[in-house]
PDB file of N, CA and C in Angstrom:
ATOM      1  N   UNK A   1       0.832  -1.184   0.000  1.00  0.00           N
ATOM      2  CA  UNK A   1       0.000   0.000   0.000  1.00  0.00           C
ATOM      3  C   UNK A   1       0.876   1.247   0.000  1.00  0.00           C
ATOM      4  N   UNK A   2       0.497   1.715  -1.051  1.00  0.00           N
ATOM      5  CA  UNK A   2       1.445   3.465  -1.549  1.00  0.00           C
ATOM      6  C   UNK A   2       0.963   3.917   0.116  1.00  0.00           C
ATOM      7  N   UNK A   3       1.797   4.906   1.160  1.00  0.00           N
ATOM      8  CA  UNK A   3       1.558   5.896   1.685  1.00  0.00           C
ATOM      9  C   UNK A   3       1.162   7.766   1.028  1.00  0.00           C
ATOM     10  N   UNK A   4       2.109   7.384  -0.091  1.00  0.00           N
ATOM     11  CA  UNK A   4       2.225   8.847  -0.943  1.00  0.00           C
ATOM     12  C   UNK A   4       2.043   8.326  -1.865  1.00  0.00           C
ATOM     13  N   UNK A   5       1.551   9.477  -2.907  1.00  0.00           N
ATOM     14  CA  UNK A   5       1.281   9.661  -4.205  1.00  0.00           C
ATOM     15  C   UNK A   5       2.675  10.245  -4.951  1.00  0.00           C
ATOM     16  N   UNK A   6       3.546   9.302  -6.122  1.00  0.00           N
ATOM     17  CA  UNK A   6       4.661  10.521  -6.484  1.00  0.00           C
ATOM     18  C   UNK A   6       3.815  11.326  -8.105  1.00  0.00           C
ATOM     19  N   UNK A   7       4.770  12.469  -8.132  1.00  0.00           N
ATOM     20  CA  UNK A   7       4.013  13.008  -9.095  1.00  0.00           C
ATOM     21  C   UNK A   7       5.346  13.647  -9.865  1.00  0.00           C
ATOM     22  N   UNK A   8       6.253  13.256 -10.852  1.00  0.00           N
ATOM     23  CA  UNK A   8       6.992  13.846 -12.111  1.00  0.00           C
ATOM     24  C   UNK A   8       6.601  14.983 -12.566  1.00  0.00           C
ATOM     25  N   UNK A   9       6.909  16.721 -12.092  1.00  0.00           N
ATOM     26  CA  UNK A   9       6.408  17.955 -12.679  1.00  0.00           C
ATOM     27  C   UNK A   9       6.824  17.808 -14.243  1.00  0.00           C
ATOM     28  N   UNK A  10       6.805  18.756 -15.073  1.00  0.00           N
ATOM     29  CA  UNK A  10       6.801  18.280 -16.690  1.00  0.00           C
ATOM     30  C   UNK A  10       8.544  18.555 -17.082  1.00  0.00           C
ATOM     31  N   UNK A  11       8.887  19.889 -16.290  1.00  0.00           N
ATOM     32  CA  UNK A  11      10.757  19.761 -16.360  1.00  0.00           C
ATOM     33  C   UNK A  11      11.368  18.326 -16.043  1.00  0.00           C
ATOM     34  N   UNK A  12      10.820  17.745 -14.785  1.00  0.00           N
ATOM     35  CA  UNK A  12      11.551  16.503 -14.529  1.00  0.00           C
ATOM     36  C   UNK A  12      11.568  16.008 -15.386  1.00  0.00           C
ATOM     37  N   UNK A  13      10.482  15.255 -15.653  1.00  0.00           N
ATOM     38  CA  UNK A  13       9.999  14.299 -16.661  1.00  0.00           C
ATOM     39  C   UNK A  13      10.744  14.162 -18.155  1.00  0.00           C
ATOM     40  N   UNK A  14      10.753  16.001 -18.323  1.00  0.00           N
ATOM     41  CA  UNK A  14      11.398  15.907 -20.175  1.00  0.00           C
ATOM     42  C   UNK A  14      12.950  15.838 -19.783  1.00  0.00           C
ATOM     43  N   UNK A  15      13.528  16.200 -18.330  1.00  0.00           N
ATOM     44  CA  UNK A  15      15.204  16.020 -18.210  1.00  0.00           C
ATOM     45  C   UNK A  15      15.109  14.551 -18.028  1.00  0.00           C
ATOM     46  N   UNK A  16      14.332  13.786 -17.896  1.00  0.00           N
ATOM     47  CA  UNK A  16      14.609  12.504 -17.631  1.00  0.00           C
ATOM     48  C   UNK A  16      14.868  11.792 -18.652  1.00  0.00           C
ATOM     49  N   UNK A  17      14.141  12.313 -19.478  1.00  0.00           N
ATOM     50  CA  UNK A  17      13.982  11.408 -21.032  1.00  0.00           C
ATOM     51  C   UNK A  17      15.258  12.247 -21.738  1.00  0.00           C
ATOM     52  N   UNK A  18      15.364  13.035 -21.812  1.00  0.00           N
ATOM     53  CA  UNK A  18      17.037  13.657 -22.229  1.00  0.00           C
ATOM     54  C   UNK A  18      18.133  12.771 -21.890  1.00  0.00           C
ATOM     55  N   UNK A  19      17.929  12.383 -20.145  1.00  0.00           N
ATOM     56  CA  UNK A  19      19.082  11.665 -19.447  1.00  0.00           C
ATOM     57  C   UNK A  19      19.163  10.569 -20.127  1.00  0.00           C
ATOM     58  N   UNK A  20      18.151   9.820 -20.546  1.00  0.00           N
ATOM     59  CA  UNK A  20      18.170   8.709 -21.466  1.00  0.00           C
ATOM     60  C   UNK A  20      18.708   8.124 -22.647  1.00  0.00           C
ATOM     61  N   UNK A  21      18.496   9.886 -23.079  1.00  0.00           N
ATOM     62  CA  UNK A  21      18.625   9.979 -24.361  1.00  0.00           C
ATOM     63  C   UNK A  21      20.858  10.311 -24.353  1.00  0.00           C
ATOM     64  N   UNK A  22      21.257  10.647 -23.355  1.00  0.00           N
ATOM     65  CA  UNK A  22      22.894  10.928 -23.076  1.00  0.00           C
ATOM     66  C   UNK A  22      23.865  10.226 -22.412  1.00  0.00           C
ATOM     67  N   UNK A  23      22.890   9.549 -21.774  1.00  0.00           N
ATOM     68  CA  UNK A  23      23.587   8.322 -21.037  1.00  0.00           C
ATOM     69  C   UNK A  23      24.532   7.337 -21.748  1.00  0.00           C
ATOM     70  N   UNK A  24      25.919   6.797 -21.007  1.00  0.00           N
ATOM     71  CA  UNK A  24      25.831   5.571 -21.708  1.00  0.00           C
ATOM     72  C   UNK A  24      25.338   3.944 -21.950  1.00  0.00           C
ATOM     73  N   UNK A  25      24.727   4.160 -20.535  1.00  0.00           N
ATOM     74  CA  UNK A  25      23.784   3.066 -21.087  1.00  0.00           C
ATOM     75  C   UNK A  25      22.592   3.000 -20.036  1.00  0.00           C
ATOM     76  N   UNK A  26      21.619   3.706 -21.080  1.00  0.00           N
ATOM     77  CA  UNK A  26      20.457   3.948 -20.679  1.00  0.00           C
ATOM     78  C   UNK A  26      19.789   2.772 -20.321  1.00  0.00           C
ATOM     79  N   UNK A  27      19.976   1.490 -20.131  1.00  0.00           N
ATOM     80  CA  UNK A  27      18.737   0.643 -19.567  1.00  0.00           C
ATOM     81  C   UNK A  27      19.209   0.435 -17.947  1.00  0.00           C
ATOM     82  N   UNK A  28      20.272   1.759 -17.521  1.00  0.00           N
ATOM     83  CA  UNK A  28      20.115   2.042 -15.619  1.00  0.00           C
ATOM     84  C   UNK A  28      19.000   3.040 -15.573  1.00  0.00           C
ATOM     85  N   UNK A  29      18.839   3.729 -16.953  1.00  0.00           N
ATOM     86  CA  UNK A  29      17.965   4.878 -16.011  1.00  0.00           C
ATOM     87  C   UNK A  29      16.226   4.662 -15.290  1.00  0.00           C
ATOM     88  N   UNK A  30      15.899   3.738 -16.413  1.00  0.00           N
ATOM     89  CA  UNK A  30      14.074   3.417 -15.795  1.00  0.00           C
ATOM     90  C   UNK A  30      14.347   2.814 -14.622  1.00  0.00           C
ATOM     91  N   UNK A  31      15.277   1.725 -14.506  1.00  0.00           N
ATOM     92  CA  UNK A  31      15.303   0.703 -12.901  1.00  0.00           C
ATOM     93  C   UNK A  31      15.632   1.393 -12.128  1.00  0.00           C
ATOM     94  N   UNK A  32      16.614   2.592 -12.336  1.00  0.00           N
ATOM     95  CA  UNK A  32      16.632   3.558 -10.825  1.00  0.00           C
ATOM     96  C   UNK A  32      15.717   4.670 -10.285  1.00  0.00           C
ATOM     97  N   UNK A  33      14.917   4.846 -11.808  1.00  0.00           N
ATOM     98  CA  UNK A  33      13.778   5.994 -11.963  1.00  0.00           C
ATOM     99  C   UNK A  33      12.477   4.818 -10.739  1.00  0.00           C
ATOM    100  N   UNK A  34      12.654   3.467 -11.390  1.00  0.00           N
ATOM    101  CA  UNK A  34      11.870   2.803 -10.590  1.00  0.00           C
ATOM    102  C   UNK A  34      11.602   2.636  -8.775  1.00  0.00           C
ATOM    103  N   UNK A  35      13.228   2.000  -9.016  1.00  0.00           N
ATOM    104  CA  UNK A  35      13.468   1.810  -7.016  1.00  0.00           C
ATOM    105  C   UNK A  35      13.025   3.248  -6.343  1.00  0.00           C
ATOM    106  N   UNK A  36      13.845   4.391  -6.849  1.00  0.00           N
ATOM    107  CA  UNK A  36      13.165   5.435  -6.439  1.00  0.00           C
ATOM    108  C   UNK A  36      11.798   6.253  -5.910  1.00  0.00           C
ATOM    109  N   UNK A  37      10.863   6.024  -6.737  1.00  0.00           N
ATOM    110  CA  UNK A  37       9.216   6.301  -6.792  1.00  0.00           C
ATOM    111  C   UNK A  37       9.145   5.269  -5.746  1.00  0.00           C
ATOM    112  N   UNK A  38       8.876   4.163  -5.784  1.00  0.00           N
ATOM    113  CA  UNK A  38       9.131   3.250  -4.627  1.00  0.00           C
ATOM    114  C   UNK A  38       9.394   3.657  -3.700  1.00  0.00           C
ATOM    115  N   UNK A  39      10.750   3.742  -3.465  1.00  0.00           N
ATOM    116  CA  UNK A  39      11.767   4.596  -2.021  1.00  0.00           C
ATOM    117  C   UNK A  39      10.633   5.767  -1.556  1.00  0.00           C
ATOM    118  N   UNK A  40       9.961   6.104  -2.597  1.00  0.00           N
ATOM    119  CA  UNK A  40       9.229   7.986  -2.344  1.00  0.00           C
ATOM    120  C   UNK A  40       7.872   7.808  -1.878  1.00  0.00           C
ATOM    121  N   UNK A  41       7.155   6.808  -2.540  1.00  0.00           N
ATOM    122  CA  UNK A  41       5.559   6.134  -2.286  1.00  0.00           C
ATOM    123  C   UNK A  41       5.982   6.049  -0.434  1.00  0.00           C
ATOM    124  N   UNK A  42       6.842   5.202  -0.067  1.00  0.00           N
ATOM    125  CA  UNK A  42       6.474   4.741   1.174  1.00  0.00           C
ATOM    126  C   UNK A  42       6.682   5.601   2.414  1.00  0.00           C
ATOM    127  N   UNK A  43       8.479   6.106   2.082  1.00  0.00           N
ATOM    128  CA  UNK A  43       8.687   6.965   2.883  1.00  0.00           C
ATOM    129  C   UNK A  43       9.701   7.764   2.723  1.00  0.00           C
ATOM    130  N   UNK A  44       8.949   8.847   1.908  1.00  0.00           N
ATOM    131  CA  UNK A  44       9.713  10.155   1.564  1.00  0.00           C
ATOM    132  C   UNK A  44      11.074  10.598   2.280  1.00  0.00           C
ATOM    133  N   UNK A  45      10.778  11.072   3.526  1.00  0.00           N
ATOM    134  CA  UNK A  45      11.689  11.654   4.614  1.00  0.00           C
ATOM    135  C   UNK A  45      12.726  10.801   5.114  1.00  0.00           C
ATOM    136  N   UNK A  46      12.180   9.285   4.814  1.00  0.00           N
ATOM    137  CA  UNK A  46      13.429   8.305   5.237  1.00  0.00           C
ATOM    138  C   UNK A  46      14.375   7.993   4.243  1.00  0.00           C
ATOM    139  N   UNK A  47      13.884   7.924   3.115  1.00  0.00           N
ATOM    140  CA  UNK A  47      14.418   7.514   1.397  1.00  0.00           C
ATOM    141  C   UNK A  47      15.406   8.973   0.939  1.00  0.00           C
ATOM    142  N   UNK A  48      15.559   9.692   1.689  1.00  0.00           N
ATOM    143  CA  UNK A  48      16.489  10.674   0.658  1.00  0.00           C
ATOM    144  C   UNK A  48      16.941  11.614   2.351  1.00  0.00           C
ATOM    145  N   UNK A  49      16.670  13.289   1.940  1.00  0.00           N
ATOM    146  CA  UNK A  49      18.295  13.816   2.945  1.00  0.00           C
ATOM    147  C   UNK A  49      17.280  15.074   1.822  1.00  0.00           C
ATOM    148  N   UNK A  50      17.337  16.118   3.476  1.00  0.00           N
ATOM    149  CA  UNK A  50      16.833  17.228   3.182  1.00  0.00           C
ATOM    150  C   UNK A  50      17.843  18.545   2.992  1.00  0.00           C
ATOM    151  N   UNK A  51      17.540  19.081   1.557  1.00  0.00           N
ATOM    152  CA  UNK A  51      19.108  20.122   1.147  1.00  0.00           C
ATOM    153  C   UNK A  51      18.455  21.464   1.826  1.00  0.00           C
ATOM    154  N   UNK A  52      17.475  21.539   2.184  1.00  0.00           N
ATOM    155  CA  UNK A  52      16.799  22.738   2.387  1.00  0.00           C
ATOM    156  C   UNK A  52      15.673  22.413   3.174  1.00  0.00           C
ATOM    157  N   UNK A  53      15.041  23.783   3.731  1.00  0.00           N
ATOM    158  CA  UNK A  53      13.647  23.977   3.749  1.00  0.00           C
ATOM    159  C   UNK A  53      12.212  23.201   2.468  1.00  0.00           C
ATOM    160  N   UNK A  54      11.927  21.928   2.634  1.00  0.00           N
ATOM    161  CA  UNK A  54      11.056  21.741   2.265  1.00  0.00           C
ATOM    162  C   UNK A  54      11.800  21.015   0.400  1.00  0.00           C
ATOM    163  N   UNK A  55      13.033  21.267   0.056  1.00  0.00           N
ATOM    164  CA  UNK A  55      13.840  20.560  -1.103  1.00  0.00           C
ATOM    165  C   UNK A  55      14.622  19.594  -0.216  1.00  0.00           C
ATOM    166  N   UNK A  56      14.060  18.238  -1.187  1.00  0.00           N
ATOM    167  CA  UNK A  56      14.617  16.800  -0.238  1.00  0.00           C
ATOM    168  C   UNK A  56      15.749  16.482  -1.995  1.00  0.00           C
ATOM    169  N   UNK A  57      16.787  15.590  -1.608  1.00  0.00           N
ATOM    170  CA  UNK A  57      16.892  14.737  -2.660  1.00  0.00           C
ATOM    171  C   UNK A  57      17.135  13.150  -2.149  1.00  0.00           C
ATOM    172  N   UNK A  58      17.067  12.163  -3.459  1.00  0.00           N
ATOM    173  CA  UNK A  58      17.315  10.976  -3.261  1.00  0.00           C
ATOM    174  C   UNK A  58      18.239  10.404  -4.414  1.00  0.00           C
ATOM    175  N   UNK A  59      19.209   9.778  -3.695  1.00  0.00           N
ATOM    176  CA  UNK A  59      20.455   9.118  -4.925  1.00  0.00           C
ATOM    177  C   UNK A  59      20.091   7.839  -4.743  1.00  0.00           C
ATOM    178  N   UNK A  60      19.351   7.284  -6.187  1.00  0.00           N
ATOM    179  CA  UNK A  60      19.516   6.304  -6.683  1.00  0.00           C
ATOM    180  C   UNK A  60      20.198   6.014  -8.329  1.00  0.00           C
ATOM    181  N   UNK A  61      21.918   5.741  -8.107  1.00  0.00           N
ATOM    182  CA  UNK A  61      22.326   5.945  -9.123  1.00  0.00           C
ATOM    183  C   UNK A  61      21.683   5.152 -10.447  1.00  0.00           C
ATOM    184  N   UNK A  62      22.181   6.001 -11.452  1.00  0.00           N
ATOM    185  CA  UNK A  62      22.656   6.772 -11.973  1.00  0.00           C
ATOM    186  C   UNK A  62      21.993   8.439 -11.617  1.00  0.00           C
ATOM    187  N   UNK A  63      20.875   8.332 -10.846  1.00  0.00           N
ATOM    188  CA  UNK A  63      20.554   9.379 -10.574  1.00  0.00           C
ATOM    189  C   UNK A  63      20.008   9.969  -9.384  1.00  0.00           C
ATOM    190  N   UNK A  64      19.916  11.467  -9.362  1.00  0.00           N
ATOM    191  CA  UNK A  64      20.013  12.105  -8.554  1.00  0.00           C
ATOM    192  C   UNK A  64      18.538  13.160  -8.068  1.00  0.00           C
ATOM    193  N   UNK A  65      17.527  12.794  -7.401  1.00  0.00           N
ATOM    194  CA  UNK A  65      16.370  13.017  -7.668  1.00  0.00           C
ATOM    195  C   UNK A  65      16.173  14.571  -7.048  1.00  0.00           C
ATOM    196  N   UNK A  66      15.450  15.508  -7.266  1.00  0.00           N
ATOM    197  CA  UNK A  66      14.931  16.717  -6.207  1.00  0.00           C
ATOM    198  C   UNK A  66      13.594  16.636  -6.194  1.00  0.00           C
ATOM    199  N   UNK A  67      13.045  16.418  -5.005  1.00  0.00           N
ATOM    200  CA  UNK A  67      11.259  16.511  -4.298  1.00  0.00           C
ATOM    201  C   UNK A  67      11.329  17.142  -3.810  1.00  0.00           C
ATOM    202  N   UNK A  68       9.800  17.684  -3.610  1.00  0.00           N
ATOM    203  CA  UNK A  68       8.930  17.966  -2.651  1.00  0.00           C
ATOM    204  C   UNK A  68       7.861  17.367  -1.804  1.00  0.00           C
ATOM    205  N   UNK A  69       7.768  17.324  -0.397  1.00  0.00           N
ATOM    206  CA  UNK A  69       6.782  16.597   0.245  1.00  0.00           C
ATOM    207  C   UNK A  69       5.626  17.384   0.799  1.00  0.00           C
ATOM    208  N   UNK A  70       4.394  16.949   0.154  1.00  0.00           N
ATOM    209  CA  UNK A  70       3.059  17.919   0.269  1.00  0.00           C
ATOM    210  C   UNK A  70       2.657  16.791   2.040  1.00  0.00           C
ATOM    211  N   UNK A  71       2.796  16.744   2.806  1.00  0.00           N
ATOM    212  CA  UNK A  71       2.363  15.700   4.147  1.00  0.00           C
ATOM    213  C   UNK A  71       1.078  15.732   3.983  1.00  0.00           C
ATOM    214  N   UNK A  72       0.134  16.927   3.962  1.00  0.00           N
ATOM    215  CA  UNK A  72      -1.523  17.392   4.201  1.00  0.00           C
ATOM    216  C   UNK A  72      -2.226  16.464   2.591  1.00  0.00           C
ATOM    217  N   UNK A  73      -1.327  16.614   1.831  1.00  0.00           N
ATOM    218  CA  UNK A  73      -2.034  15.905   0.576  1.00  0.00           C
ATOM    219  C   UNK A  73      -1.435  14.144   0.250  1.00  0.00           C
ATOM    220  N   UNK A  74      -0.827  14.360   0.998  1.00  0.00           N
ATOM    221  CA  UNK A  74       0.677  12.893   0.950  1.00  0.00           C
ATOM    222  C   UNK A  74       0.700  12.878  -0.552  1.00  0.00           C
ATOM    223  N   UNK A  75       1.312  13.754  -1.253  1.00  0.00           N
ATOM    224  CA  UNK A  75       2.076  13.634  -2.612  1.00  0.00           C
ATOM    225  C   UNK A  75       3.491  14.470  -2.515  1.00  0.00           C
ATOM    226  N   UNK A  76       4.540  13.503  -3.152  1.00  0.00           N
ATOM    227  CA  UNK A  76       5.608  13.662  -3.481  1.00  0.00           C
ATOM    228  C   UNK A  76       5.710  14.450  -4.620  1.00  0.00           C
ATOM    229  N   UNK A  77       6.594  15.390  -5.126  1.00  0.00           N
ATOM    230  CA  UNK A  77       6.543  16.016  -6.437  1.00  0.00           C
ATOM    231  C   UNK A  77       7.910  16.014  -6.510  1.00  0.00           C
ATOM    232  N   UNK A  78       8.454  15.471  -7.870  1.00  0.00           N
ATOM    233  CA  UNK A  78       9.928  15.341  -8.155  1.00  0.00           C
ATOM    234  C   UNK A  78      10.003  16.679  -9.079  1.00  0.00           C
ATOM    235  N   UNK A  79      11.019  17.439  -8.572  1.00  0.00           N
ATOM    236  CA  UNK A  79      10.971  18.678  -9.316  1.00  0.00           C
ATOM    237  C   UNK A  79      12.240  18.627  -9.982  1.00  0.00           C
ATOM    238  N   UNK A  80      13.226  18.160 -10.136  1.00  0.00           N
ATOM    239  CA  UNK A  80      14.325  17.706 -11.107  1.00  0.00           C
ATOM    240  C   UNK A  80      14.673  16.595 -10.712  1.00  0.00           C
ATOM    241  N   UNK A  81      15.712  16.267 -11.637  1.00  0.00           N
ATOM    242  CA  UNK A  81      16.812  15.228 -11.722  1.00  0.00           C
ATOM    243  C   UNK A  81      17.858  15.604 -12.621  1.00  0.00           C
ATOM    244  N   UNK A  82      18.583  14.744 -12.258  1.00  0.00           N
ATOM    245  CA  UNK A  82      20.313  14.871 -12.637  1.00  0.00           C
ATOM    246  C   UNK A  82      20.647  13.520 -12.820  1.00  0.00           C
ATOM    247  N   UNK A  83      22.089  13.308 -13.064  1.00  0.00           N
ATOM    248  CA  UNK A  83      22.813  12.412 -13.493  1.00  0.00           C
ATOM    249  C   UNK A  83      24.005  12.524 -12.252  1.00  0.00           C
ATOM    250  N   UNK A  84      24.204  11.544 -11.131  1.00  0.00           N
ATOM    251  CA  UNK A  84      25.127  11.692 -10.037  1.00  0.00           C
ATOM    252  C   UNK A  84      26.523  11.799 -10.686  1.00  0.00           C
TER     253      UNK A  84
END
């Protein structure tokens, strides 16, 4: 049972498919895009390391995630990613 909802804003999403597209070998990026959302559904605050006020990230290589945690709505919002 999901605790949170994750939600990919539309920047993430199109840097993700870029990362895909630059990588050298793109069949790490969906399985870590995967474990991740996972890691984020259950438990946000335990799964990653807060850089700020309210900006969390989570390293699951090859990548490098940035959220947000809504608690009152329990949705996660991945507002970038990177390449670690």
């Amino acid at each position: 049972m999901k605790a949170f909802h994750v939600e990919w804003d539309d920047d993430a999403s199109n840097n993700l498919a870029l990362l895909y597209l630059l990588i050298n070998d793109p069949n790490t990026i969906w399985p870590a895009q995967y474990r991740a959302d996972r890691k984020l559904e259950q438990r946000p605050r335990q799964a990653g390391s807060e850089l700020s006020e309210g900006l969390w990230q989570i390293i699951e290589p090859p990548l490098k995630i940035f959220y947000e945690i809504d608690e009152a709505k329990r949705i996660v919002t991945v507002t970038h990613v990177q390449l670690v």
